[in-house]
PDB file of N, CA and C in Angstrom:
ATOM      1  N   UNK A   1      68.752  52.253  34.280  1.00  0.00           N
ATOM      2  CA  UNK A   1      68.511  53.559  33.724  1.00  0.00           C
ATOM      3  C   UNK A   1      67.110  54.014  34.123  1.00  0.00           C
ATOM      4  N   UNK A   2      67.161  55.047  34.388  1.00  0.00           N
ATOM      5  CA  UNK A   2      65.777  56.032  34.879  1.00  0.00           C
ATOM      6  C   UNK A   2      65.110  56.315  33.481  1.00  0.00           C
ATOM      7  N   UNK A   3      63.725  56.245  33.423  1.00  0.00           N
ATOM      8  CA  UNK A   3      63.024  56.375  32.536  1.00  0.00           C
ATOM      9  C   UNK A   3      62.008  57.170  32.933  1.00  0.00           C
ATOM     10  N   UNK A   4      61.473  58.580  32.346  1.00  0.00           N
ATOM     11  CA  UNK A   4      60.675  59.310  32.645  1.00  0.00           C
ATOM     12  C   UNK A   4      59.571  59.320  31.511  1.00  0.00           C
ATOM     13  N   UNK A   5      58.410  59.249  32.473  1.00  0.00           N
ATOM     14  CA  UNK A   5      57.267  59.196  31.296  1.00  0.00           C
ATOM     15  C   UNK A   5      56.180  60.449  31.558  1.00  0.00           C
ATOM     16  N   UNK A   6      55.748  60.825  30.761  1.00  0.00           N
ATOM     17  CA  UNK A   6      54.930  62.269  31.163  1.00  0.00           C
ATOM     18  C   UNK A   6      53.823  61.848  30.054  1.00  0.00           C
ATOM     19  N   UNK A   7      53.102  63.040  30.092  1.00  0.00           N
ATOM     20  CA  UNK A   7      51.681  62.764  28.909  1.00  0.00           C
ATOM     21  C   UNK A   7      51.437  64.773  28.143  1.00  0.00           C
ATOM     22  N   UNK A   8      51.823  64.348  27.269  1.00  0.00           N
ATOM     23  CA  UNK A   8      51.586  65.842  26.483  1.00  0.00           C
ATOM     24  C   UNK A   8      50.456  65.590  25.761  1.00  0.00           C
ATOM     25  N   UNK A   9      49.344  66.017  26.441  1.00  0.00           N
ATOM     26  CA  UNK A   9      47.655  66.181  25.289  1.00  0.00           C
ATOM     27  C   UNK A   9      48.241  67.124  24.361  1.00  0.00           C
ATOM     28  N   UNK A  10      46.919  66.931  23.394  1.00  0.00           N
ATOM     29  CA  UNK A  10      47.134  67.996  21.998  1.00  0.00           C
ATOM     30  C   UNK A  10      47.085  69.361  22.392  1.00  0.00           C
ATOM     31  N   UNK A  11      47.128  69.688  23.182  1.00  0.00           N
ATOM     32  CA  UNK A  11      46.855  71.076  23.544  1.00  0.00           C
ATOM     33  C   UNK A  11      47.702  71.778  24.495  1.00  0.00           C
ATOM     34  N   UNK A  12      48.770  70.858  24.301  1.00  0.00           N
ATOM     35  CA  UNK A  12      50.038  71.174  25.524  1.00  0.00           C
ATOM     36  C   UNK A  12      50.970  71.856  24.589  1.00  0.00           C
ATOM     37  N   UNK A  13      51.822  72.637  24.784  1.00  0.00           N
ATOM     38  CA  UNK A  13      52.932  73.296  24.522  1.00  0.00           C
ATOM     39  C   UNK A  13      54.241  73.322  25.424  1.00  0.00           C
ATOM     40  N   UNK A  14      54.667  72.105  24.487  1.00  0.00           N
ATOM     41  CA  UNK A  14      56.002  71.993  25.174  1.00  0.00           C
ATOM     42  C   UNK A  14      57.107  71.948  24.207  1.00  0.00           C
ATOM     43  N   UNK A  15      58.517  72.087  24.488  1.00  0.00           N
ATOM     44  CA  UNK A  15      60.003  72.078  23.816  1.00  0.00           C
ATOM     45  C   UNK A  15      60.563  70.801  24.681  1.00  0.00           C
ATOM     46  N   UNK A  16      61.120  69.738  23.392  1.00  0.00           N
ATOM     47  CA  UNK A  16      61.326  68.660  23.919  1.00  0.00           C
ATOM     48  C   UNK A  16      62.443  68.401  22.843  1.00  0.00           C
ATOM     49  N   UNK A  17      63.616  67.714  23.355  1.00  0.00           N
ATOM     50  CA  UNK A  17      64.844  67.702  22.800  1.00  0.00           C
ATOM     51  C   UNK A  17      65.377  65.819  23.149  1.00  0.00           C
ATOM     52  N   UNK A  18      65.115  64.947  21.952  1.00  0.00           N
ATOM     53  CA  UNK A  18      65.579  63.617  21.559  1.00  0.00           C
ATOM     54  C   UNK A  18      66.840  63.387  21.747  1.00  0.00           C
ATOM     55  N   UNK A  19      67.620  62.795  22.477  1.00  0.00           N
ATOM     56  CA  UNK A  19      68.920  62.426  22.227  1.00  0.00           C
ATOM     57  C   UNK A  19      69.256  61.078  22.735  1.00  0.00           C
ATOM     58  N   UNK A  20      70.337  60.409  22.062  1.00  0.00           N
ATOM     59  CA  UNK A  20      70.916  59.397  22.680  1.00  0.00           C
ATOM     60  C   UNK A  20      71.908  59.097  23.907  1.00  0.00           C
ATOM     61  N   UNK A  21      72.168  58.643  25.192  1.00  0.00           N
ATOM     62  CA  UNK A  21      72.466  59.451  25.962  1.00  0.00           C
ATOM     63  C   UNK A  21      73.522  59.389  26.028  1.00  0.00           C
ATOM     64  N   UNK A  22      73.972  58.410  25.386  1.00  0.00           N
ATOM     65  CA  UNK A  22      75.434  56.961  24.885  1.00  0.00           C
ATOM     66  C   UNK A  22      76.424  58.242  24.260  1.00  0.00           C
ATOM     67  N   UNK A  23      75.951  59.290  23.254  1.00  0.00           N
ATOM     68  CA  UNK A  23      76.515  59.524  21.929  1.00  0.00           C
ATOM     69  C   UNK A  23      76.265  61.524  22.240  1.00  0.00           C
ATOM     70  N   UNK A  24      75.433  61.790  23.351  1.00  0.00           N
ATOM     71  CA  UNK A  24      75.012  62.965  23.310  1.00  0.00           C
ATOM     72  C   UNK A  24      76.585  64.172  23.758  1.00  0.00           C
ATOM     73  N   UNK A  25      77.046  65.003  23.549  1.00  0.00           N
ATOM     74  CA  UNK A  25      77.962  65.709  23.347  1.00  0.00           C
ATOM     75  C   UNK A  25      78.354  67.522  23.035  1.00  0.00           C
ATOM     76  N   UNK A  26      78.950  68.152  23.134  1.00  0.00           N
ATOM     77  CA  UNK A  26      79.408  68.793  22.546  1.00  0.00           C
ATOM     78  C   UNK A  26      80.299  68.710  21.236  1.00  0.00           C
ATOM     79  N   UNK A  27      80.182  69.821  20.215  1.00  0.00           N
ATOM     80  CA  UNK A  27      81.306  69.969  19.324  1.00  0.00           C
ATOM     81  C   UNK A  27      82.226  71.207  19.784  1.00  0.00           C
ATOM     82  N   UNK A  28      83.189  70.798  18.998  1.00  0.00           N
ATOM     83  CA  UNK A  28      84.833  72.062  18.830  1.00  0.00           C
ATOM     84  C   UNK A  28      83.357  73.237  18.688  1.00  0.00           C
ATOM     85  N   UNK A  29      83.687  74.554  19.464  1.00  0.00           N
ATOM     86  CA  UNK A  29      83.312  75.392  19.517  1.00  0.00           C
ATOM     87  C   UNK A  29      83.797  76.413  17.953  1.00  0.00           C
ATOM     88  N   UNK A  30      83.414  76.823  17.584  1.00  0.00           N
ATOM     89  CA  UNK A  30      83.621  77.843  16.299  1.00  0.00           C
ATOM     90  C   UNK A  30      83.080  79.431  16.502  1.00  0.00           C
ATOM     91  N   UNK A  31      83.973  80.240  15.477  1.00  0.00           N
ATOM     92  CA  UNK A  31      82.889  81.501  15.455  1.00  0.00           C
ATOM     93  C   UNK A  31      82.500  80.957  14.242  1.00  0.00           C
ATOM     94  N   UNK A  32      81.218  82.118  13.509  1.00  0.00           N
ATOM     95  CA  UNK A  32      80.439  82.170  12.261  1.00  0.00           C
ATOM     96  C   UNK A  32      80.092  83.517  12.272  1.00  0.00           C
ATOM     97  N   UNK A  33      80.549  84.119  10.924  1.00  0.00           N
ATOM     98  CA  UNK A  33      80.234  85.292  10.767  1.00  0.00           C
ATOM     99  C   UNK A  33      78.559  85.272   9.627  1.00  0.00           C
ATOM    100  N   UNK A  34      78.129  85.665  10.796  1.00  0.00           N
ATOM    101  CA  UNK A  34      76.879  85.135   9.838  1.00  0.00           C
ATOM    102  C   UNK A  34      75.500  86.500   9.960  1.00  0.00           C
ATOM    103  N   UNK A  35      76.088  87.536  11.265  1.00  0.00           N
ATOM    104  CA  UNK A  35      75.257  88.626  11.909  1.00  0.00           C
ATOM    105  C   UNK A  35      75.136  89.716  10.832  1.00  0.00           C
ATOM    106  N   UNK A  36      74.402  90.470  10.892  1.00  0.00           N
ATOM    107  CA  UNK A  36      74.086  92.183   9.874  1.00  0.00           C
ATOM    108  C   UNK A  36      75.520  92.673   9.960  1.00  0.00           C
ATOM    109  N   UNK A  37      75.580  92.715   8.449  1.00  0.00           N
ATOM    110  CA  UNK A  37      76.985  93.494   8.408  1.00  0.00           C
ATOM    111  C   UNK A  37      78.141  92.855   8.753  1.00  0.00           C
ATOM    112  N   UNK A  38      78.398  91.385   9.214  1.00  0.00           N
ATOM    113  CA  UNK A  38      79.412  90.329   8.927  1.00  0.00           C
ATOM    114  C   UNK A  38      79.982  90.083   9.790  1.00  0.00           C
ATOM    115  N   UNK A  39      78.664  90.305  10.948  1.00  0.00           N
ATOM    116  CA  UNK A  39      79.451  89.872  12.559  1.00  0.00           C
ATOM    117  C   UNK A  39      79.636  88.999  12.695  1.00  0.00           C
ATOM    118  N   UNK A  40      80.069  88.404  13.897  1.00  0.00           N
ATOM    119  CA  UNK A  40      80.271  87.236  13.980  1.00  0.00           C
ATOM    120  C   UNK A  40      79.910  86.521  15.278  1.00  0.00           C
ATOM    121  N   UNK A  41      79.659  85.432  15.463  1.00  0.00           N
ATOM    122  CA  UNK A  41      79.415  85.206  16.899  1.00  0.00           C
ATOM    123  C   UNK A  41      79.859  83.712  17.287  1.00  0.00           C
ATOM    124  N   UNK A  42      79.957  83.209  18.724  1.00  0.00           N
ATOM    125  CA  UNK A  42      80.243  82.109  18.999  1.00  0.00           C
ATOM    126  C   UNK A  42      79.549  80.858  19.035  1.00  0.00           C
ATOM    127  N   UNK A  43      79.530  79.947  18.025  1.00  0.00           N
ATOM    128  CA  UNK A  43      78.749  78.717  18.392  1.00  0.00           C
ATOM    129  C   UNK A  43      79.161  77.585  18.423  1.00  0.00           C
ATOM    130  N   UNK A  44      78.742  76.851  19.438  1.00  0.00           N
ATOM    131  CA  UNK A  44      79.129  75.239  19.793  1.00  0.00           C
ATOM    132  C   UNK A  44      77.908  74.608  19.302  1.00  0.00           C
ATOM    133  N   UNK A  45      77.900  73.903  18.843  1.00  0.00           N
ATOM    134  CA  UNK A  45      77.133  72.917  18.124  1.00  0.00           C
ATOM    135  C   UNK A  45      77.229  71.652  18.752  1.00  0.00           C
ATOM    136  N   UNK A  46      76.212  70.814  19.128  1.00  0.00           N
ATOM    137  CA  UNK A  46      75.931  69.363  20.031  1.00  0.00           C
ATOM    138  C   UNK A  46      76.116  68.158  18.808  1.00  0.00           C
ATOM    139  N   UNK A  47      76.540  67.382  19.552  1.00  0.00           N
ATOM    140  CA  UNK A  47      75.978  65.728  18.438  1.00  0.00           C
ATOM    141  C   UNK A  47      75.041  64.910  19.583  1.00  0.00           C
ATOM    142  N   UNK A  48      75.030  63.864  18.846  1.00  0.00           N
ATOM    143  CA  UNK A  48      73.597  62.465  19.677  1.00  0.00           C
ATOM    144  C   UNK A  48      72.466  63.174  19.927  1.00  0.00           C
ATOM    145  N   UNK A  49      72.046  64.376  19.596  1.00  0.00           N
ATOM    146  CA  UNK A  49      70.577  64.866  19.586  1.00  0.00           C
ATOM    147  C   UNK A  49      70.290  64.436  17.966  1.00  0.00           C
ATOM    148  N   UNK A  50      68.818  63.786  18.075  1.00  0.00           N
ATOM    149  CA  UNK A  50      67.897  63.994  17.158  1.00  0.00           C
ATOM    150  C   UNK A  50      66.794  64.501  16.601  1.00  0.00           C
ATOM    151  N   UNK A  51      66.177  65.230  17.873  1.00  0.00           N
ATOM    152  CA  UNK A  51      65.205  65.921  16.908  1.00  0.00           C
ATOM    153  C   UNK A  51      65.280  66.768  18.498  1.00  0.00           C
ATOM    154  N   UNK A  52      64.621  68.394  17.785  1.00  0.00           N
ATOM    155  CA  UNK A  52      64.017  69.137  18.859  1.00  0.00           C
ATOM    156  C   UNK A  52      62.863  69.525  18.040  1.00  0.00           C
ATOM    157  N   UNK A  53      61.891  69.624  19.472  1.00  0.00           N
ATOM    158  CA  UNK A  53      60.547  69.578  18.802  1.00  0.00           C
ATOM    159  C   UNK A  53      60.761  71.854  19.686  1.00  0.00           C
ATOM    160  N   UNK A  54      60.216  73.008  19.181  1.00  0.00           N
ATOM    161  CA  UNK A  54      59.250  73.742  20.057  1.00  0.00           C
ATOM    162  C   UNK A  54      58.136  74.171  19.456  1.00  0.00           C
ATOM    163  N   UNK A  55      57.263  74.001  20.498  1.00  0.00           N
ATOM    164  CA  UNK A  55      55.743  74.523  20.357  1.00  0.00           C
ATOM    165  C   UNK A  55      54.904  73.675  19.455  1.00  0.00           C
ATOM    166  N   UNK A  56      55.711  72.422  19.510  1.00  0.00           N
ATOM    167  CA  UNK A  56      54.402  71.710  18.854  1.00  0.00           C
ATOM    168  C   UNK A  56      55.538  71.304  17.352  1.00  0.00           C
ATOM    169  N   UNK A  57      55.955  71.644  16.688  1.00  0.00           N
ATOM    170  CA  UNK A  57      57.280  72.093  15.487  1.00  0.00           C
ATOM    171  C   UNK A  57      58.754  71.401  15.480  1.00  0.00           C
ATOM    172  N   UNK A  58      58.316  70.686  14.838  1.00  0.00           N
ATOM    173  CA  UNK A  58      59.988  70.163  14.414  1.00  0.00           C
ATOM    174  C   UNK A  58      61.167  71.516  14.150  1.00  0.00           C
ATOM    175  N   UNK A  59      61.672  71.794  14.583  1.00  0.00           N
ATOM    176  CA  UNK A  59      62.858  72.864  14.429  1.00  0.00           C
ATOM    177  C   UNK A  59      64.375  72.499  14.114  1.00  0.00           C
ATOM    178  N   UNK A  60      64.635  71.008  14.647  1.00  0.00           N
ATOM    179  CA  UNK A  60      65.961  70.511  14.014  1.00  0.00           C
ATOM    180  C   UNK A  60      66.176  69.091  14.196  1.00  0.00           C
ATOM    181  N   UNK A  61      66.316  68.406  12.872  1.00  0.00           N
ATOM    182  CA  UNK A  61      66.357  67.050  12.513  1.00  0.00           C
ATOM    183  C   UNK A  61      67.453  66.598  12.196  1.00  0.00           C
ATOM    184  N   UNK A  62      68.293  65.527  13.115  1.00  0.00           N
ATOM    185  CA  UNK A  62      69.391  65.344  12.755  1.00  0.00           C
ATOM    186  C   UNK A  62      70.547  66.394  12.230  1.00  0.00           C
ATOM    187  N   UNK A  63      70.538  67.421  13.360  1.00  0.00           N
ATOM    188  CA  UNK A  63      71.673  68.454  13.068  1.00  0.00           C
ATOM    189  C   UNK A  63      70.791  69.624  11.799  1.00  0.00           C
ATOM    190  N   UNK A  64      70.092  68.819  11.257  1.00  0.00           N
ATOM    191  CA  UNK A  64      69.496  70.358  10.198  1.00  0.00           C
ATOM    192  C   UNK A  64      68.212  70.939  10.414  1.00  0.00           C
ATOM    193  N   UNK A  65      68.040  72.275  10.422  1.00  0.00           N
ATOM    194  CA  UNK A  65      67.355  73.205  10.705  1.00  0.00           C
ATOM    195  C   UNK A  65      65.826  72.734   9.843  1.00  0.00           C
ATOM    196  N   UNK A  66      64.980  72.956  10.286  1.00  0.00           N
ATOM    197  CA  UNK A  66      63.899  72.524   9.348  1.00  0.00           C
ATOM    198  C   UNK A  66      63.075  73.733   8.565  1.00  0.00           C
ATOM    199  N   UNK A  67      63.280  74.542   8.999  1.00  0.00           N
ATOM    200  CA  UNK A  67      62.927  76.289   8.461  1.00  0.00           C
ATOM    201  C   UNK A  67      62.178  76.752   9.343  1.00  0.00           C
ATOM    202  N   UNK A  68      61.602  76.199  10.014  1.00  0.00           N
ATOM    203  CA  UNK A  68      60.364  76.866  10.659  1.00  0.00           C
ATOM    204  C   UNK A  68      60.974  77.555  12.380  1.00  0.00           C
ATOM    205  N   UNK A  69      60.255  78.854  12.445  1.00  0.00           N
ATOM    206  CA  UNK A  69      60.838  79.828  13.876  1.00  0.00           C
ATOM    207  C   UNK A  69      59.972  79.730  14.700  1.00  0.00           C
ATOM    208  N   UNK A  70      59.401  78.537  15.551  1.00  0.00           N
ATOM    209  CA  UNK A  70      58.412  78.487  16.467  1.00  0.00           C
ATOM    210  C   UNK A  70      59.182  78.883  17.740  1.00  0.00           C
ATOM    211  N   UNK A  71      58.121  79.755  18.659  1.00  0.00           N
ATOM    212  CA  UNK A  71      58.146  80.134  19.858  1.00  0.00           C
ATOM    213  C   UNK A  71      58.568  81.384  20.181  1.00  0.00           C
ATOM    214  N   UNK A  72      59.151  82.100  21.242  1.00  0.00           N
ATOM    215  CA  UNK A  72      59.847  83.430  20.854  1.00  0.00           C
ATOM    216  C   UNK A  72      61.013  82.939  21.740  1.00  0.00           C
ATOM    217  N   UNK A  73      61.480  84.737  21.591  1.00  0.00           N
ATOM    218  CA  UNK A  73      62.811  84.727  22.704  1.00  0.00           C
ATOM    219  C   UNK A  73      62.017  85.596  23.829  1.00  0.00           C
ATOM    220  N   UNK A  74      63.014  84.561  24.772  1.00  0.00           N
ATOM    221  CA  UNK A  74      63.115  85.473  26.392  1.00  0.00           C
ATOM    222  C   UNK A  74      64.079  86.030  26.959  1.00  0.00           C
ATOM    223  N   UNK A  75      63.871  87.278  27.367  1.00  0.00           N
ATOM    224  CA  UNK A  75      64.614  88.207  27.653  1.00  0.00           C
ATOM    225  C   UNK A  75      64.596  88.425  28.858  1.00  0.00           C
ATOM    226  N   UNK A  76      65.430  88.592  29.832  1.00  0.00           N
ATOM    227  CA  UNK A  76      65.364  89.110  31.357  1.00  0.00           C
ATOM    228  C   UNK A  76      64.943  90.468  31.366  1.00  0.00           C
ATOM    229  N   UNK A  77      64.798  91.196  30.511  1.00  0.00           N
ATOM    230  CA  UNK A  77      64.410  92.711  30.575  1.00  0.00           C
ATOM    231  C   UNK A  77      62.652  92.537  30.473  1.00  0.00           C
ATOM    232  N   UNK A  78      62.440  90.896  29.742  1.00  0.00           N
ATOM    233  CA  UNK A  78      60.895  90.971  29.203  1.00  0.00           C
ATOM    234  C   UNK A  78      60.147  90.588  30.152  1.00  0.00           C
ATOM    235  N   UNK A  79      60.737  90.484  31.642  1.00  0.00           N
ATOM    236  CA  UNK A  79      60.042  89.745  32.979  1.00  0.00           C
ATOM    237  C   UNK A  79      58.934  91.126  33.391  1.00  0.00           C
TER     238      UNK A  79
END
């Protein structure tokens, strides 16, 4: 197995995503009506990930959201 090693100083900003590589996956795809006004949209949800870190921020631990909205969105219109 290939093993990659890098070095993130304290002052780096990176999005980094834990998984096992044995167990890592997709789930059954679902909608969720969850949008303004009771839209709905499509989401697939992963397993064998454990943590995603962005911007420094735990954002999801073992499948649950941790509350916090670090980083933004990118938009092809925002180039």
């Amino acid at each position: 197995m290939r093993r990659w090693l890098c070095d993130l100083s304290a002052r780096s900003v990176a999005d980094l995503t834990l998984f096992d590589p044995d167990t890592v996956d997709a789930k059954d795809p679902e909608y969720v009506w969850d949008l303004p006004g009771g839209g709905k949209r499509f989401v697939a949800k992963a397993k064998g990930i454990k943590t995603t870190v962005v911007s420094g921020q735990i954002l999801y631990q073992d499948g649950e959201h941790q509350g916090g909205l670090p980083g933004k969105v990118l938009r092809s219109y925002d180039a």
